[in-house]
C-alpha atoms as a PDB file:
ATOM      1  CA  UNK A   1      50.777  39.742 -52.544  1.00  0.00           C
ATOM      2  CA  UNK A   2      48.669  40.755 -49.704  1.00  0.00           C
ATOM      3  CA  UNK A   3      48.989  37.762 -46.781  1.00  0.00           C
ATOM      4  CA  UNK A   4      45.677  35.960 -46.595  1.00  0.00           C
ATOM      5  CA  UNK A   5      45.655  35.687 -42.894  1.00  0.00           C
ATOM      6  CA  UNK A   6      45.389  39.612 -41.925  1.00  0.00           C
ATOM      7  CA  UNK A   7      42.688  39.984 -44.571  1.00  0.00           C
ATOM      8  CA  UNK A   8      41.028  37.318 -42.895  1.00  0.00           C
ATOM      9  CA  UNK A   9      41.848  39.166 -39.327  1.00  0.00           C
ATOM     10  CA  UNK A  10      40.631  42.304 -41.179  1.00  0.00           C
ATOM     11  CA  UNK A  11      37.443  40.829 -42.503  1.00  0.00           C
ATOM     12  CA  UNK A  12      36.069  39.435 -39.077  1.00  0.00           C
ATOM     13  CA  UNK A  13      37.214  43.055 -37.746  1.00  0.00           C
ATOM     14  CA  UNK A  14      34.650  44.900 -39.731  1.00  0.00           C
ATOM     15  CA  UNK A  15      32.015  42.086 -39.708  1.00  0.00           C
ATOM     16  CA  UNK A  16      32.874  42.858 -35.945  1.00  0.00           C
ATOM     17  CA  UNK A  17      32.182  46.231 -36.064  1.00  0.00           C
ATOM     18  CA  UNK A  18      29.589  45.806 -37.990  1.00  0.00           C
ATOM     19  CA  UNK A  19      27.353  43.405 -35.983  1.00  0.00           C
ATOM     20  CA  UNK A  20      28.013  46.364 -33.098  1.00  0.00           C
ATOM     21  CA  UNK A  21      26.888  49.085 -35.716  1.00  0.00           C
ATOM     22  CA  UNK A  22      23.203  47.080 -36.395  1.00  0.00           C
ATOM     23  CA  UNK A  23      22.543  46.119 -32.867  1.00  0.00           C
ATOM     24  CA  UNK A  24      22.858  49.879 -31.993  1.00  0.00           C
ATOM     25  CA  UNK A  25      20.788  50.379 -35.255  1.00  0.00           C
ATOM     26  CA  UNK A  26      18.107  47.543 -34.007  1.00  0.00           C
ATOM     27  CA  UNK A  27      17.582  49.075 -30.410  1.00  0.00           C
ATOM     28  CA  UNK A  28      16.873  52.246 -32.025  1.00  0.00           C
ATOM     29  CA  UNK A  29      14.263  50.923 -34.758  1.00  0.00           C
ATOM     30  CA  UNK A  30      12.509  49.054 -31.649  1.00  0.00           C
ATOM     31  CA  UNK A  31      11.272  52.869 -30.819  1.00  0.00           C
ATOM     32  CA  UNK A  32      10.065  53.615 -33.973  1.00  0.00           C
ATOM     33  CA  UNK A  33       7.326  52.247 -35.205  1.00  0.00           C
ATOM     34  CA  UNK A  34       8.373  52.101 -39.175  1.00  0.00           C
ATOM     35  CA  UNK A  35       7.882  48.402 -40.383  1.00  0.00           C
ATOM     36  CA  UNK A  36      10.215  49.047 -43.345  1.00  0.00           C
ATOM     37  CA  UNK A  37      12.972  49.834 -41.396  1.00  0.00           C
ATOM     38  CA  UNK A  38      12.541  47.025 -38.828  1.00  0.00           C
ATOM     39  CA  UNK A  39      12.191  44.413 -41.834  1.00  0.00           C
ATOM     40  CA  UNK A  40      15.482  46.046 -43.791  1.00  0.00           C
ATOM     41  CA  UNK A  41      17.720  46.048 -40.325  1.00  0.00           C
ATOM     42  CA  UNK A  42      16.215  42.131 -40.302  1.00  0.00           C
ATOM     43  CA  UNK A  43      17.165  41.665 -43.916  1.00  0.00           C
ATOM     44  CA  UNK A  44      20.729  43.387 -42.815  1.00  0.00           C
ATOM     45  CA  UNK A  45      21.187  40.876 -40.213  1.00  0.00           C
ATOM     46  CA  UNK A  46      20.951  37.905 -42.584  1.00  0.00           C
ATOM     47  CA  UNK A  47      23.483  39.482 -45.276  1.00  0.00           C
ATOM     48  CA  UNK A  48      25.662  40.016 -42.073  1.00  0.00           C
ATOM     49  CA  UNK A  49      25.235  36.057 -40.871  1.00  0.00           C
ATOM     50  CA  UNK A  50      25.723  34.938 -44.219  1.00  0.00           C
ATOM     51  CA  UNK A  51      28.620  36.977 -44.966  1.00  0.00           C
ATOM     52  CA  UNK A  52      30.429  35.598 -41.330  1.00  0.00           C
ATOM     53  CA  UNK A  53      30.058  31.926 -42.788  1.00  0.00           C
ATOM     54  CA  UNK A  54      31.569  32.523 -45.974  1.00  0.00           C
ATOM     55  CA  UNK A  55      34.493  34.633 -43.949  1.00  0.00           C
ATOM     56  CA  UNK A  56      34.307  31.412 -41.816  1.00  0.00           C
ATOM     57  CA  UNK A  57      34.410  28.604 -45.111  1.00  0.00           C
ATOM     58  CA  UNK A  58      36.975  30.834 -46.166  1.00  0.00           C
ATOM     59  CA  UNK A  59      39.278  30.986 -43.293  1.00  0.00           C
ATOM     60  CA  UNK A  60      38.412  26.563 -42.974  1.00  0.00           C
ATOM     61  CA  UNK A  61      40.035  26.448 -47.073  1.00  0.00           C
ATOM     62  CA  UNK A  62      42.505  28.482 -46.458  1.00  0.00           C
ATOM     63  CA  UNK A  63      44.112  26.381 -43.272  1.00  0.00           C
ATOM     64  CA  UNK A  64      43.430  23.177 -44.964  1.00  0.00           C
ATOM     65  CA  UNK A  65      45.514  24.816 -48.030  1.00  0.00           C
ATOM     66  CA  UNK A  66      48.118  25.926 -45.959  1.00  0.00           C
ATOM     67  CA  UNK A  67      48.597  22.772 -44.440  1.00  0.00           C
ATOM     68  CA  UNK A  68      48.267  20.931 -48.106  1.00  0.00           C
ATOM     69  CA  UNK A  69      51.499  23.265 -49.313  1.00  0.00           C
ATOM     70  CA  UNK A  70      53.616  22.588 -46.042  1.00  0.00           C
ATOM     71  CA  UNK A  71      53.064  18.515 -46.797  1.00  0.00           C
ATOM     72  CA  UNK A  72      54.231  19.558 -50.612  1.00  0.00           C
ATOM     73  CA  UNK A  73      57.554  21.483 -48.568  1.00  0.00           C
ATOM     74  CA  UNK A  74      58.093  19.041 -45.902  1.00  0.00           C
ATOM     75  CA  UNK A  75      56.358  15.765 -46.817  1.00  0.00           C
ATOM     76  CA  UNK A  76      55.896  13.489 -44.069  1.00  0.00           C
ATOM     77  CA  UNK A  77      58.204  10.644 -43.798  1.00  0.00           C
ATOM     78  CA  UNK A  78      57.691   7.838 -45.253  1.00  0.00           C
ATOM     79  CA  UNK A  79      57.322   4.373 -43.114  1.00  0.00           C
ATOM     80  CA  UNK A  80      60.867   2.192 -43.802  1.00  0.00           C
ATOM     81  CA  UNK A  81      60.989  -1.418 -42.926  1.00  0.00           C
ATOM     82  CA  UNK A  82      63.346  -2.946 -40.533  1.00  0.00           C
ATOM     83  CA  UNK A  83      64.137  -6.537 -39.334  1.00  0.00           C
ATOM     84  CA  UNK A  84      63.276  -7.163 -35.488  1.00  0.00           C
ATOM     85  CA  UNK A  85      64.066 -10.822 -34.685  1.00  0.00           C
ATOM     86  CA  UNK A  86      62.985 -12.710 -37.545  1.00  0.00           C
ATOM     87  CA  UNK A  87      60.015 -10.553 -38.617  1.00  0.00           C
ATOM     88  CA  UNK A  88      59.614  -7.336 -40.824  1.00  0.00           C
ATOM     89  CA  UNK A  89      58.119  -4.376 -39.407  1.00  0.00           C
ATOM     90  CA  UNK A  90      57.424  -0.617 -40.509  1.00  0.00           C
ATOM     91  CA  UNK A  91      58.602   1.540 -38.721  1.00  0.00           C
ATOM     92  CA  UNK A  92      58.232   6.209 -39.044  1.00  0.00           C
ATOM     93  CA  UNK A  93      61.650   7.512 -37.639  1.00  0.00           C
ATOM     94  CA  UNK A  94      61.570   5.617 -34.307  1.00  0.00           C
ATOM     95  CA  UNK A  95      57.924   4.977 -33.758  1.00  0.00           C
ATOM     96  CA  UNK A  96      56.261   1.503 -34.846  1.00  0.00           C
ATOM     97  CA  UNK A  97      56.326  -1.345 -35.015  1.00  0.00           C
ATOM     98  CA  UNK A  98      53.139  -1.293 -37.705  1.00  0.00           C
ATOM     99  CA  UNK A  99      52.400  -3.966 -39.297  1.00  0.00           C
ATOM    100  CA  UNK A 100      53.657  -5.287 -42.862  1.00  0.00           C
ATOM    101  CA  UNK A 101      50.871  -6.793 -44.653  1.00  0.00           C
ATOM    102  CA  UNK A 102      48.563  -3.650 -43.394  1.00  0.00           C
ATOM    103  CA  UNK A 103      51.116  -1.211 -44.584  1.00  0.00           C
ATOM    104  CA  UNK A 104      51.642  -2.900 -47.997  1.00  0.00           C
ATOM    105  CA  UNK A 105      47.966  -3.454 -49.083  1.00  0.00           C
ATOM    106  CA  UNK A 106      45.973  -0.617 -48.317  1.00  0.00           C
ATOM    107  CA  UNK A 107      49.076   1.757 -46.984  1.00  0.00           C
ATOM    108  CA  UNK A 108      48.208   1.996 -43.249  1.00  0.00           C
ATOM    109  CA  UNK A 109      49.976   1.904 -40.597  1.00  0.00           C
ATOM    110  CA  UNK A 110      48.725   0.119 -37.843  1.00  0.00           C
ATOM    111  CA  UNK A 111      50.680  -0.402 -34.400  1.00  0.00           C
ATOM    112  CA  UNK A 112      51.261  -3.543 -33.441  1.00  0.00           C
ATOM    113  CA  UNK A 113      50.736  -4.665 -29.938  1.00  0.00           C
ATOM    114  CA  UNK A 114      53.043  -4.808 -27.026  1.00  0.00           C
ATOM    115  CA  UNK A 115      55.370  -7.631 -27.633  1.00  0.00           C
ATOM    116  CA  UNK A 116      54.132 -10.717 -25.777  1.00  0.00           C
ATOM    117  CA  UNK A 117      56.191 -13.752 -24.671  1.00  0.00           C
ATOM    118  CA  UNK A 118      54.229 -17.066 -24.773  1.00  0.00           C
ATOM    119  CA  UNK A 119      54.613 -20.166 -22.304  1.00  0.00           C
ATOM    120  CA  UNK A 120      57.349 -21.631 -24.736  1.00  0.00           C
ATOM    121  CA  UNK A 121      59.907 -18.739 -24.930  1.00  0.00           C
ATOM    122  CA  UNK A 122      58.609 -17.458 -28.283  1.00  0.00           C
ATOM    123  CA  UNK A 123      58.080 -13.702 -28.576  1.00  0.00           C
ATOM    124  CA  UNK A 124      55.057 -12.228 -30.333  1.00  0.00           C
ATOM    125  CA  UNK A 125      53.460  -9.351 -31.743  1.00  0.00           C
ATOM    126  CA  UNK A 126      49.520  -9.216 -32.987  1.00  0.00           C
ATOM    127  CA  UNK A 127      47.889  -7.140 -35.537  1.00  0.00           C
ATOM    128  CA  UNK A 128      44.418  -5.461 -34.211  1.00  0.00           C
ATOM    129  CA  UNK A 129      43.209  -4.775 -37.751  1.00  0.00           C
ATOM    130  CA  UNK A 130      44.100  -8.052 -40.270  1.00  0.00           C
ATOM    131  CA  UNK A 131      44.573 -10.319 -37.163  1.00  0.00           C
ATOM    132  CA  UNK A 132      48.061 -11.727 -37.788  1.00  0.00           C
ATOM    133  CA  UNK A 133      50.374 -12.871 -35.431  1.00  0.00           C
ATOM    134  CA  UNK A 134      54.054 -12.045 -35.773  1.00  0.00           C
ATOM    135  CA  UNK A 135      56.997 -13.872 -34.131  1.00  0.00           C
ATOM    136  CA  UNK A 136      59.712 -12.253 -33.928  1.00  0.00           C
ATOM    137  CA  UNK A 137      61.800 -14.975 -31.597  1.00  0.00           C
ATOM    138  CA  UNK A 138      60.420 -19.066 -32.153  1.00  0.00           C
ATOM    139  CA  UNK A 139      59.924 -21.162 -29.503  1.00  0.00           C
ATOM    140  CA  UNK A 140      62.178 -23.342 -27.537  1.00  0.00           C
ATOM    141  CA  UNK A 141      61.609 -26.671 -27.866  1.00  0.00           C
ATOM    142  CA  UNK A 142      63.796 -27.514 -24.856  1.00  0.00           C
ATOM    143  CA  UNK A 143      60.892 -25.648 -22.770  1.00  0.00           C
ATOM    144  CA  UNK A 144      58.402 -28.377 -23.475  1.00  0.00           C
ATOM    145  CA  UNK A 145      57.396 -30.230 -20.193  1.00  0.00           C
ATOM    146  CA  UNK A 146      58.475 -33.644 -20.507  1.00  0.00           C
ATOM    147  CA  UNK A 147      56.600 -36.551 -18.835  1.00  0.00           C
ATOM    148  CA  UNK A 148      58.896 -40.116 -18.323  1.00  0.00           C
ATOM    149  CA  UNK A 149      57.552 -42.853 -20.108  1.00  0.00           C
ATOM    150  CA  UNK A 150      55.366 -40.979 -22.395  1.00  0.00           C
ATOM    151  CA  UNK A 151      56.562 -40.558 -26.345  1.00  0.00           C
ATOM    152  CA  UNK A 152      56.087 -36.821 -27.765  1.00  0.00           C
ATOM    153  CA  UNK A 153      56.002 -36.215 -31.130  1.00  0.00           C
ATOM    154  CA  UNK A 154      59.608 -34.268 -30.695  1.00  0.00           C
ATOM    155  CA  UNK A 155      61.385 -36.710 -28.955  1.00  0.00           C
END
């Protein structure tokens, strides 16, 4: 089976030469003074332009074919979950976090945001797509400011 990519190679070669062979051919015909052959060398030029886009569609299919049968060889990996703290995250080898809910309805992955730490110890993550906030450490409740004389709800 011939390889598709040198008769591609070989195809814009003589569409190449060819486009060289008609612009010689065109500087001569501007001499003469034969409309028939000025109007056929035009009529060659736009068989020659259409034929370079469908060598060009064809050499677009063929890399987006190529690249369909190496993710049939060597599909990409799929996202596996993993417990940080007390939240679920995706994560692709070692890249993520993404986010759960995302990833499990409409099979996205979405990064997460830098893990945040809030005024009460907790650590959190946020979701820039379905707007959920993850915490992967609670708060401390001992982290409360306290005021004498004045009844919380937590004391």
């Amino acid at each position: 089976m011939t390889d598709p990519v040198s008769v591609a190679s070989l195809s814009l070669q003589l569409l190449a030469k060819t486009t060289e062979a008609l612009n010689a051919l065109r500087e001569r015909a501007q001499r003469s003074k034969d409309i028939d052959i000025k109007d056929q060398i035009n009529a060659l030029y736009d068989n020659v332009l259409a034929l370079k886009e469908v060598v060009s569609r064809l050499l677009d299919e063929n890399k987006d074919l190529q690249r369909q049968l190496e993710n049939q060889q060597h599909p990409p990996e799929k996202p596996k979950i993993r417990q940080v703290g007390e939240t679920n995250y995706y994560f692709v080898g070692e890249e993520g976090p993404y986010c759960q809910p995302c990833y499990d309805v409409k099979e996205k992955l979405v990064p997460l945001s830098p893990q945040k730490s809030t005024t009460l110890g907790a650590l959190k993550r946020e979701c820039s797509v379905c707007r959920q906030t993850f915490y992967e450490k609670p708060s401390d409740p001992s982290r409360l400011p306290s005021r004498p004389g004045r009844f919380t709800p937590w004391s």
